[in-house]
Protein backbone atom coordinates (compact mmCIF):
# COMPACT_ATOMS: atom_id res chain seq x y z
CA UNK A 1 0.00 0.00 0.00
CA UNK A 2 3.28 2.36 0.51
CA UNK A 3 2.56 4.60 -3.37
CA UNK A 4 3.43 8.04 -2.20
CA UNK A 5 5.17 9.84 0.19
CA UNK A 6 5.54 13.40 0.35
CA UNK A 7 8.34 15.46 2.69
CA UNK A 8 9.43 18.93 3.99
CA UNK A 9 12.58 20.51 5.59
CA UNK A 10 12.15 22.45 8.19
CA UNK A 11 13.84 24.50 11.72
CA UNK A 12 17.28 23.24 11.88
CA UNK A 13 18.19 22.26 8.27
CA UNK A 14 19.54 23.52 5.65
CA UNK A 15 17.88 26.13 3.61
CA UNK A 16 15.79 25.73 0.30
CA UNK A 17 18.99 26.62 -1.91
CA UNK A 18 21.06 24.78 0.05
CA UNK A 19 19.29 20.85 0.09
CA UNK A 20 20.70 19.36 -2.88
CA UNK A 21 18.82 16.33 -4.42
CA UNK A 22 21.13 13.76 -2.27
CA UNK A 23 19.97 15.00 0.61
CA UNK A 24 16.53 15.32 -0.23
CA UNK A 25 16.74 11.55 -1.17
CA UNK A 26 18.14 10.64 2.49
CA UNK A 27 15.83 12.98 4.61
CA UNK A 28 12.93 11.22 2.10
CA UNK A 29 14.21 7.69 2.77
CA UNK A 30 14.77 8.45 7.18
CA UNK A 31 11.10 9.06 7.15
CA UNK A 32 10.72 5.75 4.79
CA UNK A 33 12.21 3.85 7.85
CA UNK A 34 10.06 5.66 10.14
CA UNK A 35 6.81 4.23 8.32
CA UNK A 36 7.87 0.78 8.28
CA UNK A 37 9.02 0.64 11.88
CA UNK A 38 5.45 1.48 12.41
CA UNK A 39 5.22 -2.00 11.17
CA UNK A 40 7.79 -4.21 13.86
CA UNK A 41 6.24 -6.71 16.11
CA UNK A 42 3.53 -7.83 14.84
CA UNK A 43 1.68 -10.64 12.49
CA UNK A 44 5.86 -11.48 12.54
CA UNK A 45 7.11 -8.31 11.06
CA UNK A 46 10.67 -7.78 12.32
CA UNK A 47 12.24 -4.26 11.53
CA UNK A 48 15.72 -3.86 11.87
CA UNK A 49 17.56 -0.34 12.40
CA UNK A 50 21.28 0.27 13.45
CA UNK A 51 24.03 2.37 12.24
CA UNK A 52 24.91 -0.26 9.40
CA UNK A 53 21.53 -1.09 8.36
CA UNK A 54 17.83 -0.98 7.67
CA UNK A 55 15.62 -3.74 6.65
CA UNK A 56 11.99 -4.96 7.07
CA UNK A 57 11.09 -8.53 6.32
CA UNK A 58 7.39 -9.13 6.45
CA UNK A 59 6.96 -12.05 4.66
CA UNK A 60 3.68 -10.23 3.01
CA UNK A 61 2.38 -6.34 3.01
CA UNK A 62 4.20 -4.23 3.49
CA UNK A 63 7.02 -6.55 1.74
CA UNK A 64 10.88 -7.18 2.29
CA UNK A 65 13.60 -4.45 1.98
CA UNK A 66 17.04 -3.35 2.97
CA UNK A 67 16.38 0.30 2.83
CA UNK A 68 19.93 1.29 4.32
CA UNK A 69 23.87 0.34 4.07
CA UNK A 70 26.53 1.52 5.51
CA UNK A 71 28.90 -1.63 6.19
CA UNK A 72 32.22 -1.14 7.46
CA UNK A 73 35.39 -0.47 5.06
CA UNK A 74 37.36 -3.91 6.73
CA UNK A 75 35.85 -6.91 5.10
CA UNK A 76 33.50 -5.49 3.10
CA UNK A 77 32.41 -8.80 1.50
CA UNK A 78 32.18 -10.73 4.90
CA UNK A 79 29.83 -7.99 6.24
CA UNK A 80 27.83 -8.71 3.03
CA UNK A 81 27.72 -12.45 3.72
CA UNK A 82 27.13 -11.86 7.20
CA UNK A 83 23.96 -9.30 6.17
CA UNK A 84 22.58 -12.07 4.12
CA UNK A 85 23.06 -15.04 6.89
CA UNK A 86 21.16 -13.37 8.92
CA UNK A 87 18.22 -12.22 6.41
CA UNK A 88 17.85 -16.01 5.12
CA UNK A 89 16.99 -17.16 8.96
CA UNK A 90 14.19 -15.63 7.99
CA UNK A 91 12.91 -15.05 4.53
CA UNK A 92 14.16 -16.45 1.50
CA UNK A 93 14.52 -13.35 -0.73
CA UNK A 94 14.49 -9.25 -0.34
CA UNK A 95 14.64 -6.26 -1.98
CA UNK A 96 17.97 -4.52 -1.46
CA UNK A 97 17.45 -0.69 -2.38
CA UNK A 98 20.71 1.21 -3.32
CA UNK A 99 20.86 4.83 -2.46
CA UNK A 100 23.53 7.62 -3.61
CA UNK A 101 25.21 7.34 -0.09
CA UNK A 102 24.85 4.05 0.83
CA UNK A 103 28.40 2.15 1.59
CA UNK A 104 30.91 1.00 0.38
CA UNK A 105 30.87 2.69 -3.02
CA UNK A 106 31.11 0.08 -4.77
CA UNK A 107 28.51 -1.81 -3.91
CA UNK A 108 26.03 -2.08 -6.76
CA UNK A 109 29.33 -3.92 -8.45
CA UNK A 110 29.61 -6.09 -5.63
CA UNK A 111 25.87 -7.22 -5.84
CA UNK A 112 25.77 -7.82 -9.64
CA UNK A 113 28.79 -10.03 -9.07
CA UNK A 114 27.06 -11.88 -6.25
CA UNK A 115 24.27 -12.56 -9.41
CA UNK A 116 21.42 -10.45 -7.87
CA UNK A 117 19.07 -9.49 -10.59
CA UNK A 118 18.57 -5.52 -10.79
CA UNK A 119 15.87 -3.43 -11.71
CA UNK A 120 14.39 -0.26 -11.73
CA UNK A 121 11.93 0.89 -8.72
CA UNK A 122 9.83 3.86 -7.85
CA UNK A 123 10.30 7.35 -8.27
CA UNK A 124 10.74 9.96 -5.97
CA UNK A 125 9.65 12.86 -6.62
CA UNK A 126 10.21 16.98 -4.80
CA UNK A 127 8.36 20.22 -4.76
CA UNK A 128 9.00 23.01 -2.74
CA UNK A 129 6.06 24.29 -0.33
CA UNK A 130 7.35 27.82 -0.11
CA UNK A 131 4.87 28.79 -2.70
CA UNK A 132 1.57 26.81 -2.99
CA UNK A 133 -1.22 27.32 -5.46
CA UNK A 134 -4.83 28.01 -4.29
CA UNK A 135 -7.13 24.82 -3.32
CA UNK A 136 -10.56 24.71 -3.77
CA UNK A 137 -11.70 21.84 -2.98
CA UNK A 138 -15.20 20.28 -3.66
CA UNK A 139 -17.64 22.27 -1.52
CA UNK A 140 -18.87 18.95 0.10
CA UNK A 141 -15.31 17.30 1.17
CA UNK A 142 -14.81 17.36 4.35
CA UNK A 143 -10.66 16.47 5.23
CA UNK A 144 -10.17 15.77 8.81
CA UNK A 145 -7.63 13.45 10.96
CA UNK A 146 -8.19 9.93 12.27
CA UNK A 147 -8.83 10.14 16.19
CA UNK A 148 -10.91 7.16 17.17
CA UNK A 149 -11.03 3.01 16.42
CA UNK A 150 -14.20 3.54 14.25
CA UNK A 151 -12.75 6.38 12.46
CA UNK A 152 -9.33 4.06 11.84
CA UNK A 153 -11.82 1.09 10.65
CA UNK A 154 -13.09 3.35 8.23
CA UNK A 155 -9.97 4.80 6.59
CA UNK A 156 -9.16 1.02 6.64
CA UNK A 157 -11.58 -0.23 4.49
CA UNK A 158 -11.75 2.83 2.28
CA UNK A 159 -7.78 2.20 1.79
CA UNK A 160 -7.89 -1.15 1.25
CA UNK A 161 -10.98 -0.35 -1.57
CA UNK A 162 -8.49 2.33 -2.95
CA UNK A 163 -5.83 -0.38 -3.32
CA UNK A 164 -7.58 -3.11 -5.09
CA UNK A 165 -6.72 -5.30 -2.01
CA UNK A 166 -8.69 -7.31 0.94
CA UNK A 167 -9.07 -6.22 4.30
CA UNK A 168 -7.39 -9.06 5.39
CA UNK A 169 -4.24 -8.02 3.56
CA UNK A 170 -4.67 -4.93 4.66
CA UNK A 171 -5.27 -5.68 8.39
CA UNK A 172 -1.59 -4.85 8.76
CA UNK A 173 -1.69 -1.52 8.36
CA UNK A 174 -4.88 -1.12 10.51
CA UNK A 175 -2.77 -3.40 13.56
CA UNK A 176 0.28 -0.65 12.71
CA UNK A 177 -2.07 2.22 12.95
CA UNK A 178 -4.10 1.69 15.54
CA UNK A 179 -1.04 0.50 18.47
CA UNK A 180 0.82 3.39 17.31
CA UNK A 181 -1.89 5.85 18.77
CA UNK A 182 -4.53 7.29 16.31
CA UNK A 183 -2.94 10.47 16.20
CA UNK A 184 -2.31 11.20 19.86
CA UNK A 185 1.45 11.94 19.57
CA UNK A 186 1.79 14.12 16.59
CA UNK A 187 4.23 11.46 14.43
CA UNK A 188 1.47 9.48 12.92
CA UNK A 189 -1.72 11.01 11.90
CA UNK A 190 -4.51 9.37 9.03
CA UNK A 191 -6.51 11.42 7.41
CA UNK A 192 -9.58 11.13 5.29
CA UNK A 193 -11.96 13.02 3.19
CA UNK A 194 -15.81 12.66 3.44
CA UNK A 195 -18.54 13.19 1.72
CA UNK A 196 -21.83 13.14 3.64
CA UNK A 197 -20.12 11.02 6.17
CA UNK A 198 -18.88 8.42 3.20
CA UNK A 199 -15.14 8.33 3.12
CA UNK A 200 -14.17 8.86 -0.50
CA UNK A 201 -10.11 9.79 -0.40
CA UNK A 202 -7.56 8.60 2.32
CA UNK A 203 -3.62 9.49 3.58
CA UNK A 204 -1.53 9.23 6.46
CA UNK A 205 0.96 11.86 7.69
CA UNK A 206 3.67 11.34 8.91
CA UNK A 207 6.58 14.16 11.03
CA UNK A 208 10.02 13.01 11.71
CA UNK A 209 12.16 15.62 13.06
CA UNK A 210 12.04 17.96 9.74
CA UNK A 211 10.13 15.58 7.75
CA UNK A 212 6.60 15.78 7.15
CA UNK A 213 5.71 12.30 4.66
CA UNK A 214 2.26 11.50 3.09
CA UNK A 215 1.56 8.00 2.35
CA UNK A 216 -1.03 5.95 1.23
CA UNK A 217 -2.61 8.06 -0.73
CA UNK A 218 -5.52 6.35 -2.28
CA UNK A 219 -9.13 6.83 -3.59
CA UNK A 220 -12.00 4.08 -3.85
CA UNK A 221 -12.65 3.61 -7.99
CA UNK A 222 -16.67 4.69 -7.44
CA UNK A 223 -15.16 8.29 -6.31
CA UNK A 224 -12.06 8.84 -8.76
CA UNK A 225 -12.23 11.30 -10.97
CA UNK A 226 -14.03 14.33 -8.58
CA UNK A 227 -10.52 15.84 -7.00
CA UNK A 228 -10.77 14.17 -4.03
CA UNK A 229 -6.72 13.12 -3.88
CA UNK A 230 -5.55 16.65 -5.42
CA UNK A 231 -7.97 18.05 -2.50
CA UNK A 232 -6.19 15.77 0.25
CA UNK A 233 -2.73 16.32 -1.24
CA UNK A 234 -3.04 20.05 -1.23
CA UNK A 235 -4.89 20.28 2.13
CA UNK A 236 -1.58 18.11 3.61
CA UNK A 237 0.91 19.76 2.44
CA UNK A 238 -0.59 23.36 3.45
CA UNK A 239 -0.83 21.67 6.44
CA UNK A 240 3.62 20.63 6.22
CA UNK A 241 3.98 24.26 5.53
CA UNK A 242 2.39 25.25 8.53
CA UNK A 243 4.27 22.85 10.77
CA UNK A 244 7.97 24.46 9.21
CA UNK A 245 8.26 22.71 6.84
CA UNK A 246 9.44 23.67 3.31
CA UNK A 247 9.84 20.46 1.10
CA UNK A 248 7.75 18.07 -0.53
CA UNK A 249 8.26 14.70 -1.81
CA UNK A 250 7.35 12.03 -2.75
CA UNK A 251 7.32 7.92 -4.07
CA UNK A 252 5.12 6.84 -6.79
CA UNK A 253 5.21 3.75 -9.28
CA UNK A 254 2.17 4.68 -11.92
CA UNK A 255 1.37 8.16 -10.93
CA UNK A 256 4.10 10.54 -12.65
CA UNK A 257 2.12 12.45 -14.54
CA UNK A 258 -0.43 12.94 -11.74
CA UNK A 259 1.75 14.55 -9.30
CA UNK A 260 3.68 16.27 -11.63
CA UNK A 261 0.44 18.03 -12.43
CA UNK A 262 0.81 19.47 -8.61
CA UNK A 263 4.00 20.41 -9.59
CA UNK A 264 6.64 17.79 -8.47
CA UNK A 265 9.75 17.01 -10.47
CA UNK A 266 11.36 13.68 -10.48
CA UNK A 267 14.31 14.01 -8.42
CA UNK A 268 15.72 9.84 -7.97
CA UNK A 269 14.59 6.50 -9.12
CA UNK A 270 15.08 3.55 -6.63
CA UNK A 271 17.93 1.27 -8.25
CA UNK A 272 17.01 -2.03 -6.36
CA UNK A 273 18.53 -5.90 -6.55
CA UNK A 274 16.62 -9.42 -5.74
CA UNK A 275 18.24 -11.13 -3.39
CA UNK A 276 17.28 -15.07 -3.61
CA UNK A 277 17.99 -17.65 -0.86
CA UNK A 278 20.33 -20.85 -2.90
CA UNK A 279 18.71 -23.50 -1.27
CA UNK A 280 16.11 -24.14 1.13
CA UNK A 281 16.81 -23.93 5.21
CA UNK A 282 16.44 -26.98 7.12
């Protein structure tokens, strides 16, 4: 369900003309960890996050990456093999994401040696929020956060609609969301837009020290097409503004062209390798 995620940089960092695109792309993927750790501990999600590196294996939604590396110069292919030992204890293949300042270097040469198949991921995507346009939004949305259980079982089923996926697959998310505190510390927040009490357009927000993130963006098919999303989009990222911050960003597979219609400009594309266990454990 992760499609979009949209960032700012705020008090304490550097200013607008001075955040280059690499570290756009590492205060985007910090607040990437952030949203799977949401994630650890549950239906046997493990999350793992040291100074090395990040990784989520799920077995399932919301899927297996290595989001961060930063191995050690000294025996840089034993703390490769050592990564991977420990990875096939428990799944038997993962995404491995490579970033412009992950470690060593030389890495991506190191996995295409290994064999690991590579490919071409999402796209991240930045706009600045120093300058937003005008919203008007349809007259009878109503956008407003997530701040009970019934109000979380709703944005649950309307995101899981919005998807194309079950409500069992999507349980996940509604387990991560609802332990994590509906809103009560102001990290997490969901939102969703109604219309006569029928949610037609759902998000979650998410604030990590400068970073404000959007994810989940989705709409139900019986209500695309009315400006719901561009409605929830804009009203967010007012909202980042507000809060200090001053960039926006964002991942997206399919929706280029939509978001660069709000003004984004592709900034990065994920460069990621499979990963595939040789033989079965015993």
């Amino acid at each position: 369900m992760v499609k979009t995620c949209h960032f700012g940089v705020g008090t304490g960092t550097p200013s607008l003309r001075n955040m280059n695109n690499t570290t756009l792309i590492e205060a985007l993927r910090s607040n990437y960890i952030e949203y799977f750790r949401l994630f650890n501990n549950q239906h046997g999600i493990q999350v793992h996050v040291d100074r090395e590196t990040a990784w989520i294996i799920a077995n399932g939604p919301p899927g297996n990456h290595i989001l961060r590396t930063n191995l050690p110069s000294a025996d840089i292919e034993g703390s490769i093999d050592a990564l991977l030992s420990r990875i096939s204890c428990r799944t038997g293949g993962i995404r491995w994401l490579l970033f412009p300042q992950d470690r060593p270097g030389d890495l991506r040469d190191r996995l295409k040696r290994r064999g690991l198949i590579t490919g071409r991921g999402d796209l991240w995507m930045f706009r600045e929020l120093q300058l937003l346009p005008e919203s008007r939004p349809p007259t009878s949305l109503n956008i407003s956060p997530v701040r009970d259980l019934p109000g979380l079982r709703t944005w649950w089923t309307a995101s899981a609609l919005g998807f194309g996926t079950s409500q069992r697959a999507a349980q996940r998310w509604y387990d991560a969301f609802r332990r994590h505190g509906l809103g009560r510390r102001l990290r997490v927040t969901n939102y969703v837009g109604t219309i006569d009490e029928t949610v037609v357009t759902t998000a979650t927000m998410i604030l990590t020290g400068s970073i404000a993130g959007i994810y989940d963006l989705s709409t139900p098919p019986a209500y695309r097409g009315n400006g719901f999303a561009t409605a929830l989009v804009h009203e967010l990222l007012a909202q980042a503004r507000r809060q200090g911050r001053a960039y926006a960003g964002l991942q997206t597979g399919d929706a280029e062209q939509f978001y660069q219609s709000l003004g984004f400009n592709t900034g990065f594309q994920e460069e990621e390798f499979f990963w595939a266990a040789d033989h079965p454990e015993n």
